[in-house]
N, C-alpha and C. Protein backbone atom coordinates (compact mmCIF):
# COMPACT_ATOMS: atom_id res chain seq x y z
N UNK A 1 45.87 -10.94 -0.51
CA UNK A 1 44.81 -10.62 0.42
C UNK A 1 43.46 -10.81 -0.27
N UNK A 2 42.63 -11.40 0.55
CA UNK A 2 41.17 -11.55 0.14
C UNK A 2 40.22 -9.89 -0.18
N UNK A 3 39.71 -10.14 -0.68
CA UNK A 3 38.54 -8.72 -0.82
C UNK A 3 37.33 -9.16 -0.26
N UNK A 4 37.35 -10.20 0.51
CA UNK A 4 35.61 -10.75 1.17
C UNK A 4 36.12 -11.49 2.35
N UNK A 5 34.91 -11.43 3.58
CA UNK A 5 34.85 -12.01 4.45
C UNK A 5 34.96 -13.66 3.64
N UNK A 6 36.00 -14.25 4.01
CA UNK A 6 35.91 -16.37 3.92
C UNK A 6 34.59 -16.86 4.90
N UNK A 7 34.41 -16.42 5.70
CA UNK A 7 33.51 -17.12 6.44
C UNK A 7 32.43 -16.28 7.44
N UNK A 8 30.85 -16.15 7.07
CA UNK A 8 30.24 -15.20 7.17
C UNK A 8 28.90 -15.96 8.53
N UNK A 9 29.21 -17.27 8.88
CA UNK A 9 28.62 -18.06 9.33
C UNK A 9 27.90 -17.55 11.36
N UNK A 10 27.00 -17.59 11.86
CA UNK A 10 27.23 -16.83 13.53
C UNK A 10 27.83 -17.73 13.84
N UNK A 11 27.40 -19.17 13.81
CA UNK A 11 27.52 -20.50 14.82
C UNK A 11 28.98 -21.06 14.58
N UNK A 12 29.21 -22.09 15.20
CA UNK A 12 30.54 -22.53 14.88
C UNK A 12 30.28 -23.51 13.87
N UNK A 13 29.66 -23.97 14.01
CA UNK A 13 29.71 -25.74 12.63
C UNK A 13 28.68 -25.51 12.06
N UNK A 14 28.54 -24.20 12.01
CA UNK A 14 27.50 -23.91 10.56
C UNK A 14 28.74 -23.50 9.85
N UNK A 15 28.69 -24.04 8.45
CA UNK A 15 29.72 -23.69 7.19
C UNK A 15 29.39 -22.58 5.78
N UNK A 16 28.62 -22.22 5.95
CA UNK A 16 28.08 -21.43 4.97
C UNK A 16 29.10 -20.11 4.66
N UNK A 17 29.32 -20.01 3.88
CA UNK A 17 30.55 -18.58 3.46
C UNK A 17 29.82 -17.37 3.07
N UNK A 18 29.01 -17.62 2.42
CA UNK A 18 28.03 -16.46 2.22
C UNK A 18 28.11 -15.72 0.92
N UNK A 19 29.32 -16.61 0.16
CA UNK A 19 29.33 -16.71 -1.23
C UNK A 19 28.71 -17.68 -1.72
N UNK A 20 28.58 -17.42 -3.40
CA UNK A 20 28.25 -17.85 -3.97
C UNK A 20 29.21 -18.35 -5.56
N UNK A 21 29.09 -19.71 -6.06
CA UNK A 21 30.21 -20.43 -7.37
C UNK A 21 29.96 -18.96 -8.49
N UNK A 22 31.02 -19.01 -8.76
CA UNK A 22 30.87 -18.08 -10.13
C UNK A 22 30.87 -18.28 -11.37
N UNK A 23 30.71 -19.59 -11.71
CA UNK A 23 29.87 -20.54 -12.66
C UNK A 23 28.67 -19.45 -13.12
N UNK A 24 28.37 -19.11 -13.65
CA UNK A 24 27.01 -19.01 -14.56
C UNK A 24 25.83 -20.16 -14.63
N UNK A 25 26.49 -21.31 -14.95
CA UNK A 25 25.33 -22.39 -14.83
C UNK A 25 24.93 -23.11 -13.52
N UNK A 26 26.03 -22.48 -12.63
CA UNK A 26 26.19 -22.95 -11.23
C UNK A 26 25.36 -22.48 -9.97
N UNK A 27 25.70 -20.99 -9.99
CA UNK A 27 25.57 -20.09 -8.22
C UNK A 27 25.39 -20.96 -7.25
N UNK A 28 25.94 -22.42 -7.32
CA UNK A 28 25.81 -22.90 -5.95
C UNK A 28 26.39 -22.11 -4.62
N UNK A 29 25.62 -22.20 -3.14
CA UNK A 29 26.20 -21.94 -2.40
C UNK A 29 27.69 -22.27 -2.38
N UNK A 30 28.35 -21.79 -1.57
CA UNK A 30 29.91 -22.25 -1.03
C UNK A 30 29.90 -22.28 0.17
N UNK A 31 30.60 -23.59 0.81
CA UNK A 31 30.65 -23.95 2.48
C UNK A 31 32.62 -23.52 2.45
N UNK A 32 32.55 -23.75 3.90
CA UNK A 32 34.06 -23.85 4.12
C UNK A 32 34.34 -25.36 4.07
N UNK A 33 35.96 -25.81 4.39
CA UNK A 33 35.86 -27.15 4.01
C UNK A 33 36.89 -27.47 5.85
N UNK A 34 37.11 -26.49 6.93
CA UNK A 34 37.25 -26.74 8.08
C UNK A 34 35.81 -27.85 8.87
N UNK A 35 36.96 -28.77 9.14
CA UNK A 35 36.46 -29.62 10.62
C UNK A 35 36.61 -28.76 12.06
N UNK A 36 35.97 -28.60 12.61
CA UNK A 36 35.51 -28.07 13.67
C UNK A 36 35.58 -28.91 14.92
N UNK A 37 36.40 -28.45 16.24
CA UNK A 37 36.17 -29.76 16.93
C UNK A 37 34.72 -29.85 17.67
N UNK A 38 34.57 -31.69 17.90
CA UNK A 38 33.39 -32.17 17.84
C UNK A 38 33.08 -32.32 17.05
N UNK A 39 33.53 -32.04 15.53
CA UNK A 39 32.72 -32.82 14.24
C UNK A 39 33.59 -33.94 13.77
N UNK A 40 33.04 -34.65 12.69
CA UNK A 40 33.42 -35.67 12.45
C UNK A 40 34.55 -35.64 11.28
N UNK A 41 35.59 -36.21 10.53
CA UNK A 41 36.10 -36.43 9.58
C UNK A 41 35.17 -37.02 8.55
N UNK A 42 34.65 -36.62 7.59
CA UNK A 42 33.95 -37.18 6.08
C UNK A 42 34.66 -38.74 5.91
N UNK A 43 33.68 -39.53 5.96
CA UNK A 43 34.35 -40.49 6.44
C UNK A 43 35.03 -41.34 4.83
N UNK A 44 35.03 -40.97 3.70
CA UNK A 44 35.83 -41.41 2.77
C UNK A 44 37.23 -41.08 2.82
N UNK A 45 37.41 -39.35 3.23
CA UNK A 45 38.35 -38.82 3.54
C UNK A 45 39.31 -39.34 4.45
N UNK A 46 38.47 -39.77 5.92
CA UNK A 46 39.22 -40.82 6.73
C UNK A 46 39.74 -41.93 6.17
N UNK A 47 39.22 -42.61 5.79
CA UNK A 47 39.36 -44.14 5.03
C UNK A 47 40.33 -43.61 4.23
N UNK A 48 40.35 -42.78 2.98
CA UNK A 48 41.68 -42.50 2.13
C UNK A 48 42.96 -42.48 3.07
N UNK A 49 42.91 -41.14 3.97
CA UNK A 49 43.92 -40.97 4.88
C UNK A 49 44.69 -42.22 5.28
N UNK A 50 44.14 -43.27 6.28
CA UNK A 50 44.59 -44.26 6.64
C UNK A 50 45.57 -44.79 5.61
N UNK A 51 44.39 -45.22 4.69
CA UNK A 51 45.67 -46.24 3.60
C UNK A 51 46.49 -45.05 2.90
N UNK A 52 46.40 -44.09 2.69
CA UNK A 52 47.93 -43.08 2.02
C UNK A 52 48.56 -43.42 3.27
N UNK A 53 48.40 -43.37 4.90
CA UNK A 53 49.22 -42.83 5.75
C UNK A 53 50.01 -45.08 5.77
N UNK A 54 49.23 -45.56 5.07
CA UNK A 54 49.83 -47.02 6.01
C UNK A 54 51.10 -47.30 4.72
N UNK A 55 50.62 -46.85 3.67
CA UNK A 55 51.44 -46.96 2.49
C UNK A 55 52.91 -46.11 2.42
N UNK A 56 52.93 -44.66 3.49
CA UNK A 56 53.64 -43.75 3.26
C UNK A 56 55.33 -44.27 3.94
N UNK A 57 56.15 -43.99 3.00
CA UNK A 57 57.39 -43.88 3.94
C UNK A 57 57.59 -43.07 5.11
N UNK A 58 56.97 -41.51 5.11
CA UNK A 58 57.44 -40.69 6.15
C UNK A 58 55.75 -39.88 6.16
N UNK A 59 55.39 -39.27 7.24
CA UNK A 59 54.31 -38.77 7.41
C UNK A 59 54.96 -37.59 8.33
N UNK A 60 54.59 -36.52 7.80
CA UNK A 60 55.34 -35.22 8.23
C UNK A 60 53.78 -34.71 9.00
N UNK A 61 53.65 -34.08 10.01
CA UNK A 61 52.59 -33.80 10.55
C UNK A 61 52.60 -32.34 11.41
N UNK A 62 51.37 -31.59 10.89
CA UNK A 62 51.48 -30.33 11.13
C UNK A 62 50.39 -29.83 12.14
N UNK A 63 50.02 -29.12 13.32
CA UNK A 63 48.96 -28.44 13.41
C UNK A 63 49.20 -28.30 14.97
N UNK A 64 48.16 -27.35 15.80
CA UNK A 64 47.88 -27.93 16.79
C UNK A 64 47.70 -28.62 17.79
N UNK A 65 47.09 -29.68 17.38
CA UNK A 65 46.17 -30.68 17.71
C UNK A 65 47.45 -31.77 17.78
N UNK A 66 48.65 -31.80 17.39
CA UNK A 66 49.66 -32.66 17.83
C UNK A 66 49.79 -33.44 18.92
């Protein structure tokens, strides 16, 4: 179990967590890494996907959105 809210954001496709890296040289913000529908796929991410999925013997597929 978590000890913090994951996602502290009002809006929907605002990503902000409301943490912060625990790096020392870092404190970058932290986003979530959910697509939201109506947003887009990161489009390298897409492009990878494709060619793992054209290369793959079997593509097992999970979610929803089926």
């Amino acid at each position: 179990m978590r000890d913090f809210r994951v996602r502290t954001a009002q809006t929907v496709k605002a990503h902000e967590t409301g943490r912060f890296c625990d790096d020392e040289e870092c404190k970058g913000e932290l986003f979530d890494s959910i697509i939201n529908f109506g947003e887009n796929l990161p489009q390298d991410e897409l492009e990878q996907g494709f060619t793992n999925g054209e290369s793959a013997d079997l593509c097992v597929v999970m979610g929803t959105s089926c």
